[in-house]
C-alpha atoms as a PDB file:
ATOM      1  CA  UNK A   1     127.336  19.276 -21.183  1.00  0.00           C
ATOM      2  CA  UNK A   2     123.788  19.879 -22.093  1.00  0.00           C
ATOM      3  CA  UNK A   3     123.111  22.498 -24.983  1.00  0.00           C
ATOM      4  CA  UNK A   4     120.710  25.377 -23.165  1.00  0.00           C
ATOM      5  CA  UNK A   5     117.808  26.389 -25.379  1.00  0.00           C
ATOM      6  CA  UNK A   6     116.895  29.409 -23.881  1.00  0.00           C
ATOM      7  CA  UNK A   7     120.046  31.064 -22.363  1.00  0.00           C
ATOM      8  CA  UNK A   8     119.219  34.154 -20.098  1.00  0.00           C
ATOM      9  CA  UNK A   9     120.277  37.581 -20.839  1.00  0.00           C
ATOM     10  CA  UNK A  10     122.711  37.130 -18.116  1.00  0.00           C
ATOM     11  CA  UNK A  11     124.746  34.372 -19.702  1.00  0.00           C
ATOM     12  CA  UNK A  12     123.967  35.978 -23.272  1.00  0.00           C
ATOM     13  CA  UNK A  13     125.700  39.268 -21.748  1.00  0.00           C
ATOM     14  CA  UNK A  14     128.823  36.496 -20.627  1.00  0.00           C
ATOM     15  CA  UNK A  15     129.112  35.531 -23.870  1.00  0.00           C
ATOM     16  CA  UNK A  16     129.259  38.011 -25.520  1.00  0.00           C
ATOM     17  CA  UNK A  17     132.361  39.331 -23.814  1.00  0.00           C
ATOM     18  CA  UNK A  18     133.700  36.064 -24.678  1.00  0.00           C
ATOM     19  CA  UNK A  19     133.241  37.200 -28.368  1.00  0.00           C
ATOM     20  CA  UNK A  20     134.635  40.544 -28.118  1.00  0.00           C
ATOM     21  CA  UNK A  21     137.892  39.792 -26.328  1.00  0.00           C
ATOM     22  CA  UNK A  22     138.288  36.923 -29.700  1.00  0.00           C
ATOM     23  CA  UNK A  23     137.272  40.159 -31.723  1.00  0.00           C
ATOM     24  CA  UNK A  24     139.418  42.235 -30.075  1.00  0.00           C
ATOM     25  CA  UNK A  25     142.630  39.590 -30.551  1.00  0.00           C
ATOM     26  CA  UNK A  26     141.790  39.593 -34.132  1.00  0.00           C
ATOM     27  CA  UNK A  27     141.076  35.674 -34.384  1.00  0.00           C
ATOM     28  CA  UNK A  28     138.401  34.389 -35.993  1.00  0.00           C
ATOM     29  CA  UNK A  29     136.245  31.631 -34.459  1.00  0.00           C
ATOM     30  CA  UNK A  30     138.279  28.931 -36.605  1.00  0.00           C
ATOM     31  CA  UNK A  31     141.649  30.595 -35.460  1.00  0.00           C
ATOM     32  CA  UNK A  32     140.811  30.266 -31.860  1.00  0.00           C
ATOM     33  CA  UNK A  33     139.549  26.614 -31.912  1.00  0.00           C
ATOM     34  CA  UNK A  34     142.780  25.716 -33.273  1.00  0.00           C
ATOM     35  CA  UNK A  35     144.608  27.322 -30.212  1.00  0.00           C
ATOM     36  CA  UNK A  36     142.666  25.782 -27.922  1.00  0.00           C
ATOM     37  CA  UNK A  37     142.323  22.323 -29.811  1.00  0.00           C
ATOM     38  CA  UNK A  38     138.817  21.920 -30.265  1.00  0.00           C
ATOM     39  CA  UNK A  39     136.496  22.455 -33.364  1.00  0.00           C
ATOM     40  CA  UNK A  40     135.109  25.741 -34.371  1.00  0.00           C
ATOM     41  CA  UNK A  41     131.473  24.999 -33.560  1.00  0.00           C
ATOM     42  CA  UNK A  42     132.614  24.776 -29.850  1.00  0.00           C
ATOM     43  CA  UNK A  43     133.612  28.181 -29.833  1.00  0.00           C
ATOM     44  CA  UNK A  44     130.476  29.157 -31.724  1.00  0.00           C
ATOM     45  CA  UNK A  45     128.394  27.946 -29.450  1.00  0.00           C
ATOM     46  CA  UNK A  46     130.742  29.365 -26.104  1.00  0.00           C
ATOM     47  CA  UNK A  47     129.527  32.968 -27.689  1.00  0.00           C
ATOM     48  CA  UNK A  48     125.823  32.041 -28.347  1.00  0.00           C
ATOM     49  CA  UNK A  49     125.725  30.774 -24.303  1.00  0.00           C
ATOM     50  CA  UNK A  50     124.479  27.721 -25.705  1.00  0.00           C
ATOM     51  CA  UNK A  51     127.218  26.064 -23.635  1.00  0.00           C
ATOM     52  CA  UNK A  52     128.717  26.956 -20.329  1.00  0.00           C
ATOM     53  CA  UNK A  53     132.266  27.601 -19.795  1.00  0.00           C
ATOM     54  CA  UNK A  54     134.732  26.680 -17.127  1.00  0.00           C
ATOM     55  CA  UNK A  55     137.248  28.693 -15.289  1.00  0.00           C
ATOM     56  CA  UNK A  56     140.042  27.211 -16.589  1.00  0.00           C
ATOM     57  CA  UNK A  57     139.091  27.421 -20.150  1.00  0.00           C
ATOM     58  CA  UNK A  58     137.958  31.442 -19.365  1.00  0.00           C
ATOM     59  CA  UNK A  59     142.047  31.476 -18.172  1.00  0.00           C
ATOM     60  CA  UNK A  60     143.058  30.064 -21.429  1.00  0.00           C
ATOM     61  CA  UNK A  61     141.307  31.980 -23.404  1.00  0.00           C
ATOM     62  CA  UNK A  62     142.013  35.112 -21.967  1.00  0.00           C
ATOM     63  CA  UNK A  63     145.824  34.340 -22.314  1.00  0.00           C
ATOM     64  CA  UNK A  64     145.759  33.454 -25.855  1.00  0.00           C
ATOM     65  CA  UNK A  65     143.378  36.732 -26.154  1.00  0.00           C
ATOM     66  CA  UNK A  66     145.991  38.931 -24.885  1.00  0.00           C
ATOM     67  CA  UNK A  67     143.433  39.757 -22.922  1.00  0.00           C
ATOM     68  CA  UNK A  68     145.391  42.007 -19.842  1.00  0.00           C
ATOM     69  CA  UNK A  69     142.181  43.030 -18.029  1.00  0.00           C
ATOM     70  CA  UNK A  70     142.135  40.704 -15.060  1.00  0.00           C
ATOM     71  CA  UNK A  71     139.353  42.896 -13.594  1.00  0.00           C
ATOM     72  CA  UNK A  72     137.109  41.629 -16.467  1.00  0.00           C
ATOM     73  CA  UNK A  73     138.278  37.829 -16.414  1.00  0.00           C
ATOM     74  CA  UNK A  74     137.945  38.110 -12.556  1.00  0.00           C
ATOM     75  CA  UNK A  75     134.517  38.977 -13.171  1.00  0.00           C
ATOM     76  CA  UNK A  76     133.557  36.149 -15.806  1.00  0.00           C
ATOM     77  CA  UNK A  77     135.045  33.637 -13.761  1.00  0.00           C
ATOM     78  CA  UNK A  78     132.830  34.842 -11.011  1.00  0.00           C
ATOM     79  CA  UNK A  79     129.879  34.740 -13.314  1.00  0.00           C
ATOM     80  CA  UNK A  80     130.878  30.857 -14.321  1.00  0.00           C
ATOM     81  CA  UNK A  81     129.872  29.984 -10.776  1.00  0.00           C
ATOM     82  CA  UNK A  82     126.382  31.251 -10.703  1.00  0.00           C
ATOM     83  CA  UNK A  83     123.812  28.383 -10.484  1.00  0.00           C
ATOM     84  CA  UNK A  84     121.097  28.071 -12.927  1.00  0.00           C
ATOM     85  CA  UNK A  85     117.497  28.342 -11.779  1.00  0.00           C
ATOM     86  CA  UNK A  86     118.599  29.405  -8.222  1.00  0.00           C
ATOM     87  CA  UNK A  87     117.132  32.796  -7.985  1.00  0.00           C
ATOM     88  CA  UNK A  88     113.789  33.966  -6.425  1.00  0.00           C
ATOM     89  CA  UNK A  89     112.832  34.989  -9.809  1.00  0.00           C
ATOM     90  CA  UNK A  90     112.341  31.356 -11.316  1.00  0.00           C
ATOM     91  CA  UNK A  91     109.041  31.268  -9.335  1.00  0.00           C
ATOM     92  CA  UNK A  92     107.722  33.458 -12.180  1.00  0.00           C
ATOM     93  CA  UNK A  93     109.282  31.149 -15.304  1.00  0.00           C
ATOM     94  CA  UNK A  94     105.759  30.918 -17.385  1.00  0.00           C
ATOM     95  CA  UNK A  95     103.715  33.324 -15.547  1.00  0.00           C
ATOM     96  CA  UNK A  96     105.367  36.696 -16.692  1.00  0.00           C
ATOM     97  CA  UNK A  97     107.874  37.615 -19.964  1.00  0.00           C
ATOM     98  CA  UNK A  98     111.170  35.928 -19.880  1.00  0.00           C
ATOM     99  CA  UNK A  99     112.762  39.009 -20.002  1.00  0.00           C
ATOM    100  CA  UNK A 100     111.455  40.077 -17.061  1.00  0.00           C
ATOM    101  CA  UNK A 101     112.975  37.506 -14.730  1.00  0.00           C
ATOM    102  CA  UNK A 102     116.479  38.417 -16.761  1.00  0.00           C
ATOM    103  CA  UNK A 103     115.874  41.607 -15.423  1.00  0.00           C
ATOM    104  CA  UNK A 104     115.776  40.548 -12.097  1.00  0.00           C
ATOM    105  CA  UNK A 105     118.541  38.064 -12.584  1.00  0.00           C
ATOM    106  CA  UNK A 106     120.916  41.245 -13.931  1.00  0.00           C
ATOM    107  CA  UNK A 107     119.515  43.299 -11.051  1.00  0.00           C
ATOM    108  CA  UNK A 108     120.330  40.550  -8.520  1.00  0.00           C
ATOM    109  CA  UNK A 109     124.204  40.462  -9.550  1.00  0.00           C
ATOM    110  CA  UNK A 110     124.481  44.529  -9.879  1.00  0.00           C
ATOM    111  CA  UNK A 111     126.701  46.534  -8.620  1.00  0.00           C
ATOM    112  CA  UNK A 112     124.849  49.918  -8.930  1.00  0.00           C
ATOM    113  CA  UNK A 113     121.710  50.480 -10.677  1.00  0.00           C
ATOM    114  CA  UNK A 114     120.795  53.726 -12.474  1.00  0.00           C
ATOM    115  CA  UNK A 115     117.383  55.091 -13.522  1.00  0.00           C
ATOM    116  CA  UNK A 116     116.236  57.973 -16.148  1.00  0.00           C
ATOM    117  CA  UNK A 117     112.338  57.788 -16.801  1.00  0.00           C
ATOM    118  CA  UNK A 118     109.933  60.758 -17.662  1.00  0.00           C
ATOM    119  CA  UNK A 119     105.990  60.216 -17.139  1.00  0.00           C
ATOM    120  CA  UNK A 120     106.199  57.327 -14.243  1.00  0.00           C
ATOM    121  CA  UNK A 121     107.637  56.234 -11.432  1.00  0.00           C
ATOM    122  CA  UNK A 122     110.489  54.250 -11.481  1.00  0.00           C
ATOM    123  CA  UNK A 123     108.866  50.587 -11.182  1.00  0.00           C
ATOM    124  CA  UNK A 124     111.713  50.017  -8.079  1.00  0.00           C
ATOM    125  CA  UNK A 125     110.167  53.051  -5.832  1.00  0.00           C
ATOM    126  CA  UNK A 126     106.585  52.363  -6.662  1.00  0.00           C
ATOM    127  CA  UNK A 127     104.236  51.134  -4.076  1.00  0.00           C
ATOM    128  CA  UNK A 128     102.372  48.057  -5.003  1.00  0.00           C
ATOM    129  CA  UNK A 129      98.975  49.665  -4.988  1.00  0.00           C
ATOM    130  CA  UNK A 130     100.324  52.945  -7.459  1.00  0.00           C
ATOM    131  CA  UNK A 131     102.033  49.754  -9.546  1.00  0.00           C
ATOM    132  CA  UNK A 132      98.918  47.702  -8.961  1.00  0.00           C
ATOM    133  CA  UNK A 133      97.261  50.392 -10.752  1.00  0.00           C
ATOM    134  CA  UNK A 134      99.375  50.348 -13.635  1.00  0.00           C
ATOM    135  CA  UNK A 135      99.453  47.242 -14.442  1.00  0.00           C
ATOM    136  CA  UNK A 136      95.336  47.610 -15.237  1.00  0.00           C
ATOM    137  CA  UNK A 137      95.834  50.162 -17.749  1.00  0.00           C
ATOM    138  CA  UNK A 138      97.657  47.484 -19.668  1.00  0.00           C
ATOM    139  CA  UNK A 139      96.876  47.321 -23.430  1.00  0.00           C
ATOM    140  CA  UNK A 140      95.682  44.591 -24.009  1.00  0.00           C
ATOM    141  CA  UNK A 141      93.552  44.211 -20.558  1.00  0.00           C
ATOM    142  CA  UNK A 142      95.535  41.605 -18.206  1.00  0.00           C
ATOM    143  CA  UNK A 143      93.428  39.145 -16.207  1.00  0.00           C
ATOM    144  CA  UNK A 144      93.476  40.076 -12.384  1.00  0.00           C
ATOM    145  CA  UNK A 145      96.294  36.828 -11.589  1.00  0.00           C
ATOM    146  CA  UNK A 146      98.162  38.373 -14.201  1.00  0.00           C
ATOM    147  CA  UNK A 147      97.807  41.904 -12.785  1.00  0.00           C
ATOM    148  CA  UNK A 148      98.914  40.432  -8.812  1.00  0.00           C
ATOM    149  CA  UNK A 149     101.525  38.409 -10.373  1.00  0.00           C
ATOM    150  CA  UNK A 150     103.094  41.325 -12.276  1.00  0.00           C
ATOM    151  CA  UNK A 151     102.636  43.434  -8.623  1.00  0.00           C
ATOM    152  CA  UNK A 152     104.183  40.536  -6.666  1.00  0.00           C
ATOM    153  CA  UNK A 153     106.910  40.474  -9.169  1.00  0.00           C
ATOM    154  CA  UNK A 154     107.553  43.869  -8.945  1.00  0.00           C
ATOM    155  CA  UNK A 155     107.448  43.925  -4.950  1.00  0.00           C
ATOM    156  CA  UNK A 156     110.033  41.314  -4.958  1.00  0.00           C
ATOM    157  CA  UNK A 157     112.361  42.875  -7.187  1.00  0.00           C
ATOM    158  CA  UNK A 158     112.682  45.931  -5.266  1.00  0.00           C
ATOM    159  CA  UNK A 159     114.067  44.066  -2.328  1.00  0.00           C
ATOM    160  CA  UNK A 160     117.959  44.718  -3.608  1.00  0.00           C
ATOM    161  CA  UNK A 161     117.210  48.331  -1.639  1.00  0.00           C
ATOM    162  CA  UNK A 162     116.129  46.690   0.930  1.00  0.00           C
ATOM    163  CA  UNK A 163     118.776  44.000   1.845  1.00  0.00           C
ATOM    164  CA  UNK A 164     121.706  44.389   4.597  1.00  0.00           C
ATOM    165  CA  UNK A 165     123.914  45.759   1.449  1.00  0.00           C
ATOM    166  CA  UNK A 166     121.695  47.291  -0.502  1.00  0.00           C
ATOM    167  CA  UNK A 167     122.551  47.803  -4.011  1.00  0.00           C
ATOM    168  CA  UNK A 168     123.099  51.597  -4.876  1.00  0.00           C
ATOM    169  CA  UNK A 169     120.099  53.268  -6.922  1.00  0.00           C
ATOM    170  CA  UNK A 170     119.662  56.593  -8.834  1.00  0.00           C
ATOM    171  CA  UNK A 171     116.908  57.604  -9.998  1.00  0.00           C
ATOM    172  CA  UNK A 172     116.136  60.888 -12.211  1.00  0.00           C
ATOM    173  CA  UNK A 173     112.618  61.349 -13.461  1.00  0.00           C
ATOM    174  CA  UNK A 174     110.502  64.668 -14.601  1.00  0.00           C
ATOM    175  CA  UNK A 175     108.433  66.279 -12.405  1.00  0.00           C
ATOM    176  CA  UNK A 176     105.488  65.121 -14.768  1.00  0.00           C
ATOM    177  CA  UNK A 177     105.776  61.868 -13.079  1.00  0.00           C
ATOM    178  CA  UNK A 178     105.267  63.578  -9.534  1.00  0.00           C
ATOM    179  CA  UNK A 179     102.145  65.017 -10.728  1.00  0.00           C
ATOM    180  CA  UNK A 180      99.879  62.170 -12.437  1.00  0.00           C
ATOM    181  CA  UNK A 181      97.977  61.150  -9.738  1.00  0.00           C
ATOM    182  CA  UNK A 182      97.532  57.421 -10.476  1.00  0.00           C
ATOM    183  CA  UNK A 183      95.210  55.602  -9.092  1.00  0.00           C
ATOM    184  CA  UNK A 184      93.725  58.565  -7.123  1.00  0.00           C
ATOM    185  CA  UNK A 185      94.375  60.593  -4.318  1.00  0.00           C
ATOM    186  CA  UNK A 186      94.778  58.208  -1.250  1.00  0.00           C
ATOM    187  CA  UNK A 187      97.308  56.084  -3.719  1.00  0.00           C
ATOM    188  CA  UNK A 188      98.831  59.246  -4.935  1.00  0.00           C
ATOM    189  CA  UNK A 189      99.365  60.617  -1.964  1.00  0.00           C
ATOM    190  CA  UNK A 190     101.032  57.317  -0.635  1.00  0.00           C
ATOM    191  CA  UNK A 191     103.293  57.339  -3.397  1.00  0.00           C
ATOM    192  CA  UNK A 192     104.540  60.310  -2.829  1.00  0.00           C
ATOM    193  CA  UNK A 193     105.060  59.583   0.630  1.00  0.00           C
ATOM    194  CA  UNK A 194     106.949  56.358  -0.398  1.00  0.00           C
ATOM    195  CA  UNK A 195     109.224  58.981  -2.488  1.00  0.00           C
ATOM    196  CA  UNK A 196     110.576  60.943   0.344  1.00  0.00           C
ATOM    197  CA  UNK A 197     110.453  58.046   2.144  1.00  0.00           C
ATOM    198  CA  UNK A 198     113.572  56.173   0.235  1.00  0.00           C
ATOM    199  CA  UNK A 199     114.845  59.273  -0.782  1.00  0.00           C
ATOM    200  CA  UNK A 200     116.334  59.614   2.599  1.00  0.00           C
ATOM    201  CA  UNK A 201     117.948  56.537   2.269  1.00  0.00           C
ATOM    202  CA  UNK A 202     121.901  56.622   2.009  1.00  0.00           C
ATOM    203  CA  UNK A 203     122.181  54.286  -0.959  1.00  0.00           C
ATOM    204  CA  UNK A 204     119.491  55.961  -3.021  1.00  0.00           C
ATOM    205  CA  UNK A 205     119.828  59.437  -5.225  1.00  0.00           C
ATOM    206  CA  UNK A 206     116.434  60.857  -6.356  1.00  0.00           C
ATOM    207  CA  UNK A 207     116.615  63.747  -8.458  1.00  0.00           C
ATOM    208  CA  UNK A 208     113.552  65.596 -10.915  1.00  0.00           C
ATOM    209  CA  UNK A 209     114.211  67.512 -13.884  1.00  0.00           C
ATOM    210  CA  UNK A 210     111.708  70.487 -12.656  1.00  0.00           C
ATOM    211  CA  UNK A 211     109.134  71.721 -15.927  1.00  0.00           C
ATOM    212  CA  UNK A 212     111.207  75.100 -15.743  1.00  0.00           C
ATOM    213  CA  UNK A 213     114.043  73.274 -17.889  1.00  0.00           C
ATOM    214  CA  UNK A 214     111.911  73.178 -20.514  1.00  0.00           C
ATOM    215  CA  UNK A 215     113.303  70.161 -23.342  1.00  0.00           C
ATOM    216  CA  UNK A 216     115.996  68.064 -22.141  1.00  0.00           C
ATOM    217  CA  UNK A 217     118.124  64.991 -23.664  1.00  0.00           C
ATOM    218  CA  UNK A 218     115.998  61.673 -23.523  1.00  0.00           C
ATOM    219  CA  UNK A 219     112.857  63.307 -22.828  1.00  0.00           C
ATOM    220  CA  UNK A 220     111.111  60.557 -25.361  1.00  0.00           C
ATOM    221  CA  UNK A 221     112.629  57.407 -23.164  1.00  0.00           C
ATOM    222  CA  UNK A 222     112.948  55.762 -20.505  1.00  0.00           C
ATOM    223  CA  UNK A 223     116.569  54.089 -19.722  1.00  0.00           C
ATOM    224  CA  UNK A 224     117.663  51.620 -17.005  1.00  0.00           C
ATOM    225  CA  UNK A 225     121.109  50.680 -16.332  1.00  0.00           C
ATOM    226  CA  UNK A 226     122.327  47.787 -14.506  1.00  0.00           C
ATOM    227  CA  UNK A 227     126.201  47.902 -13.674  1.00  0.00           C
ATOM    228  CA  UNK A 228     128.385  45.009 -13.639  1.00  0.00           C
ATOM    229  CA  UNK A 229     131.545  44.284 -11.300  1.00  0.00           C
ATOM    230  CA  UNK A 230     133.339  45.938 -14.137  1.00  0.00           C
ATOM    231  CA  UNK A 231     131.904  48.672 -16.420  1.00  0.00           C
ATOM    232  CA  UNK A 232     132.587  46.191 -19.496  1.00  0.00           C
ATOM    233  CA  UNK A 233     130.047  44.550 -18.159  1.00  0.00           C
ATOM    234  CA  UNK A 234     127.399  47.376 -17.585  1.00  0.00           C
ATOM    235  CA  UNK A 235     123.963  46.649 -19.196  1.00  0.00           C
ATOM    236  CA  UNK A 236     121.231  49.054 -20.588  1.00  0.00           C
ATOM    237  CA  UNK A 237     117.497  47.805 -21.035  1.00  0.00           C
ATOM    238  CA  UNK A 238     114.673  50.085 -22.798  1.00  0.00           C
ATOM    239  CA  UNK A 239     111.055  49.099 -21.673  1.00  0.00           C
ATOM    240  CA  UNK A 240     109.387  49.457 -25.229  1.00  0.00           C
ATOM    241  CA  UNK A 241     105.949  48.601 -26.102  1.00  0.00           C
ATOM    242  CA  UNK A 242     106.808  45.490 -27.762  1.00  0.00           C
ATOM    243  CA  UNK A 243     108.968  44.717 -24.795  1.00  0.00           C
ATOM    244  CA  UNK A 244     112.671  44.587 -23.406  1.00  0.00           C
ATOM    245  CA  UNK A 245     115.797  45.446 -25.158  1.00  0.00           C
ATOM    246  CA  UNK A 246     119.080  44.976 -23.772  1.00  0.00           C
ATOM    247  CA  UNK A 247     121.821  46.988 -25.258  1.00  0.00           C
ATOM    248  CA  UNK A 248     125.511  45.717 -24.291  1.00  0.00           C
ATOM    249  CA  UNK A 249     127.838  46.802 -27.117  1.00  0.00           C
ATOM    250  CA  UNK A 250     129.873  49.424 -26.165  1.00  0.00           C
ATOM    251  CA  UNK A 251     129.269  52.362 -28.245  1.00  0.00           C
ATOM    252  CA  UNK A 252     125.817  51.704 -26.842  1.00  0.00           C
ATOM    253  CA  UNK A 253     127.037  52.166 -23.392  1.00  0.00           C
ATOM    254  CA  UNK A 254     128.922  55.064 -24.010  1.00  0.00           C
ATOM    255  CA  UNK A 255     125.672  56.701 -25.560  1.00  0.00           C
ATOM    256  CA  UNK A 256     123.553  55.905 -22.771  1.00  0.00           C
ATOM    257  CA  UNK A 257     126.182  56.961 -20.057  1.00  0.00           C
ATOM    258  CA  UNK A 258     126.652  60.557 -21.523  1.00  0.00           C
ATOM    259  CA  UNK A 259     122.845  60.982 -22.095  1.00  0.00           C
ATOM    260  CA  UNK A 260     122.997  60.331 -17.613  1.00  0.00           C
ATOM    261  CA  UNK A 261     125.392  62.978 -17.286  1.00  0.00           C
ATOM    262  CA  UNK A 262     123.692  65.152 -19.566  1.00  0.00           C
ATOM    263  CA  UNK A 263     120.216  64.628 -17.312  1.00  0.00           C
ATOM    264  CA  UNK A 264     122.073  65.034 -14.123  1.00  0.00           C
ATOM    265  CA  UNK A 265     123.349  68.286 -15.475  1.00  0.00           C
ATOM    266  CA  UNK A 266     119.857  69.745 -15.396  1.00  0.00           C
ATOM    267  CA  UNK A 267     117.959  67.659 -12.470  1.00  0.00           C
ATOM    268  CA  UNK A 268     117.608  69.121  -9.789  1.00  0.00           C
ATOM    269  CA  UNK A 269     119.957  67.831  -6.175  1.00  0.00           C
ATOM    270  CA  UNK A 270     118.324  65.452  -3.633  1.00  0.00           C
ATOM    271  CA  UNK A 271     117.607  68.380  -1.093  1.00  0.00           C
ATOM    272  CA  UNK A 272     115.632  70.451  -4.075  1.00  0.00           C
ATOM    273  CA  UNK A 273     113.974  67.445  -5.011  1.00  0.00           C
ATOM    274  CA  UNK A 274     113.153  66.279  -1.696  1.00  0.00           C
ATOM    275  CA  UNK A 275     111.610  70.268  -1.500  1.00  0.00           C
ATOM    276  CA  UNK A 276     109.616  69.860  -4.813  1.00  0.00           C
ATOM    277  CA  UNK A 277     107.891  66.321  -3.322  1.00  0.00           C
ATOM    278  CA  UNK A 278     106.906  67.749  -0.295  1.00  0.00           C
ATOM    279  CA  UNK A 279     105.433  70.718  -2.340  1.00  0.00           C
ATOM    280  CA  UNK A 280     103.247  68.897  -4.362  1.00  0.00           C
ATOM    281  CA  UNK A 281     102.287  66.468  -1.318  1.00  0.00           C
ATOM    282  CA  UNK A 282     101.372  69.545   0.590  1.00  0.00           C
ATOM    283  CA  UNK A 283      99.257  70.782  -2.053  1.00  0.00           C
ATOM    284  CA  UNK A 284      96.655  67.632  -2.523  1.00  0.00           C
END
């Protein structure tokens, strides 16, 4: 089996579940290479996703893990199947940031995804030209094929609302983000539109945290959440300036899924929401 050199985030995330349920067993890498007969680099290099694993071996493991959640082992098994290079977003491999196309790769395979953002629109409900627009405030200045592949990227990702079974979205963002009118008032306008627009849609939640809350939890960040077929297997990314991070471990998770209940706590409902849209729209 060929060693990967640049293993997704996808089969990273794999991996390192692999790693915790040794962890959790109390073995160390050595320990479990002897149960399974093989040497300890093997191992090493299962949890680094430098190697694939089969089904069977996931089995074995699991068994001499004392691993009882068949939900999760269900679930890596599943992910064992998943062909390399067969998504949409490989079309993109050395145009745009690796981490971008893991994005799409964990969005792809979600079974909910889960938005909190402040001074923008989530990048899933923004209209190419408003995204379009974006992308040229970049810092430093992108190259116009750089700016259309980014929007084309962006486009295409948003297509998991748009499918036959549509992946489940929600969305909270502050009402700042309703009222920065990027790129203008014909785009701005649009934009909002496009708001209301998929807010009506079953499978997506949009709520705003109205100014009148005043401070809230979060207010300096923007978090994305990606959940897996199992919540061991949720995923959080930050969109820094530097770039991606993807946050996995579980006191992680735990943080970022009480900091969503915290915001939904003070957002206001869909029906409000959809209210405070078609205020502002009215008002251009």
């Amino acid at each position: 089996m060929p060693i990967r050199s640049s293993p997704t985030a996808r089969q990273l995330r794999f991996a390192a579940e692999l790693r915790r349920m040794r962890e959790r067993a109390g073995l160390t890498s050595a320990e479990a290479a002897g149960l399974l007969g093989i040497k300890p680099n093997q191992i090493s290099n299962m949890e680094a996703a430098r190697f694939g694993v089969s089904p069977e071996r996931i089995r074995i493991l699991a068994r001499h893990y004392d691993c009882s959640d068949t939900a999760l082992v269900d679930a890596l098994i599943a992910m064992t199947g998943e062909r390399k290079g067969a998504g949409w977003w490989e079309e993109y491999r050395d145009r745009l940031p690796a981490a971008w196309l893991d994005l799409a790769e964990l969005e792809h395979h979600g079974r909910m995804l889960r938005d909190a953002i402040t001074v923008h629109v989530p990048g899933l409900l923004q209209t190419p030209e408003h995204a379009r627009e974006v992308f040229r405030q970049a810092v430093p200045a992108l190259p116009p094929p750089g700016i259309e592949d980014r929007v084309s990227f962006r486009v295409r990702r948003q297509r998991v609302l748009y499918e036959d079974d549509p992946t489940p979205y929600r969305a909270t963002i502050h009402e700042a983000a309703l009222r920065i009118a990027v790129g203008g008032p014909a785009v701005f306008a649009a934009q909002l539109k496009h708001l209301l627009d998929m807010s009506e849609r079953s499978h997506i939640t949009l709520r705003v945290i109205p100014f009148s809350v005043g401070t809230f939890p979060g207010s300096g960040q923007s978090v994305y959440c990606v959940h897996g077929t199992v919540p061991r297997l949720d995923t959080v990314y930050l969109d820094q300036s530097h770039g991606l991070a993807f946050l996995d471990a579980e006191p992680q998770l735990a943080k970022y899924r009480l900091l969503f209940d915290r915001l939904d706590a003070v957002a206001l409902p869909p029906g409000r929401t959809r209210d405070l849209i078609h205020d502002i729209a009215r008002k251009l």
